[in-house]
Protein backbone atom coordinates (compact mmCIF):
# COMPACT_ATOMS: atom_id res chain seq x y z
CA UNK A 1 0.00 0.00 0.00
CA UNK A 2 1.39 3.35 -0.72
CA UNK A 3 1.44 5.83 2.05
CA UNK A 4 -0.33 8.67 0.70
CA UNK A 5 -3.53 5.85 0.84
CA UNK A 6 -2.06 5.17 4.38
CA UNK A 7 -2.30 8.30 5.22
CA UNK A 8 -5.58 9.36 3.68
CA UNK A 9 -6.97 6.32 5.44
CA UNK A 10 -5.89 7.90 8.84
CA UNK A 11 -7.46 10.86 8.07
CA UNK A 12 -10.81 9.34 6.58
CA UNK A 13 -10.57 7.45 10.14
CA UNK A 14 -10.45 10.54 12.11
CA UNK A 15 -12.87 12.42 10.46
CA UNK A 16 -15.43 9.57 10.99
CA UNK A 17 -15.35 9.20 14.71
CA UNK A 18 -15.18 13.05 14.74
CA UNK A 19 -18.71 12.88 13.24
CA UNK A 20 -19.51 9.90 15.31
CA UNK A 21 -18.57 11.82 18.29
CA UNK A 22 -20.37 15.17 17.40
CA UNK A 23 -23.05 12.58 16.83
CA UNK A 24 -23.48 11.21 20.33
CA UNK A 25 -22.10 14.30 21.96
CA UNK A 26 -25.93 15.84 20.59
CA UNK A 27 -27.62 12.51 21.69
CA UNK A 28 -26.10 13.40 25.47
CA UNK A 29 -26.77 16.90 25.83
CA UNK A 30 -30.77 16.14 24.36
CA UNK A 31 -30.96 14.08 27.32
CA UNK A 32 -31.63 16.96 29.39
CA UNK A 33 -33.99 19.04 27.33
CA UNK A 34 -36.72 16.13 25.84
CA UNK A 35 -37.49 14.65 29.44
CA UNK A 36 -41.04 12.67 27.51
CA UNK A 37 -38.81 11.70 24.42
CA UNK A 38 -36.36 10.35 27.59
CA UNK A 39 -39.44 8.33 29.53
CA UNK A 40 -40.67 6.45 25.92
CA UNK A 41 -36.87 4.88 25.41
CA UNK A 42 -36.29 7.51 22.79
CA UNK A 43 -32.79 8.01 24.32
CA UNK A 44 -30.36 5.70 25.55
CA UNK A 45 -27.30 7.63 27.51
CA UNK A 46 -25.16 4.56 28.31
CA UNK A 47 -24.93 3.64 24.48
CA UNK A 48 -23.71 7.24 23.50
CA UNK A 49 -21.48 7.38 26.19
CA UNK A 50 -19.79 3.70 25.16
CA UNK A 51 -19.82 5.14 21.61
CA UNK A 52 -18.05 8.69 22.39
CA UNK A 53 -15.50 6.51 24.10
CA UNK A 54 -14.71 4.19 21.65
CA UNK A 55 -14.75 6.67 18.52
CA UNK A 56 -12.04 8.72 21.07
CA UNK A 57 -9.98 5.52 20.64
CA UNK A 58 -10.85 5.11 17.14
CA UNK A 59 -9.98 9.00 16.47
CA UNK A 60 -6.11 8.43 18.58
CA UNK A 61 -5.74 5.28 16.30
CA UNK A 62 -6.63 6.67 13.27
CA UNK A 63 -4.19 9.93 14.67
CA UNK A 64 -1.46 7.14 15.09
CA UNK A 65 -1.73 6.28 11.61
CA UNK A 66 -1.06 9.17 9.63
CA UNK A 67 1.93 9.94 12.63
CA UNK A 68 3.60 6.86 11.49
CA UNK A 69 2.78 7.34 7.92
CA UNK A 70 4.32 11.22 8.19
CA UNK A 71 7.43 9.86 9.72
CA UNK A 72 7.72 6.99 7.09
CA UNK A 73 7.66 9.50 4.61
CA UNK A 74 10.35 12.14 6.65
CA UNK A 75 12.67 8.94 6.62
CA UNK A 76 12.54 8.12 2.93
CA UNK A 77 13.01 11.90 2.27
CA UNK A 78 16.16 11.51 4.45
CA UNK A 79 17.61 8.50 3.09
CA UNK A 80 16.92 10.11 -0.63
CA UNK A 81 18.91 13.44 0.43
């Protein structure tokens, strides 16, 4: 695999769970306002909470990714020069 894909891959990968995160961050703070939508299961808190935390992981991963790519790419420039 090249690593301009690698590294576009790590970026599609952060940009998802940012979305993802955005995503359940709104879920959580409707939790408060919609107290009816809340009592009919409309809801569920626990479930956006074990989402935001695993698209945090997801986001570091995908972050760790395009580091390693970046310096894979620094080394090859060095070894060229």
């Amino acid at each position: 695999m090249q690593i301009g894909a690698v590294i576009t891959q790590g970026l599609i990968g952060m940009h998802s769970s940012q979305a993802e995160m955005v995503r359940s961050a709104s879920e959580i703070a409707a939790v408060g306002t919609t107290q009816q939508e809340n009592l009919q299961g409309g809801i569920d808190v626990a479930n956006a909470l074990v989402n935001m935390q695993l698209q945090s992981q997801l986001f570091d991963s995908s972050a760790k990714v395009v580091k390693v790519a970046d310096e894979a790419i620094g080394t090859l420039l060095d070894i060229k020069v």
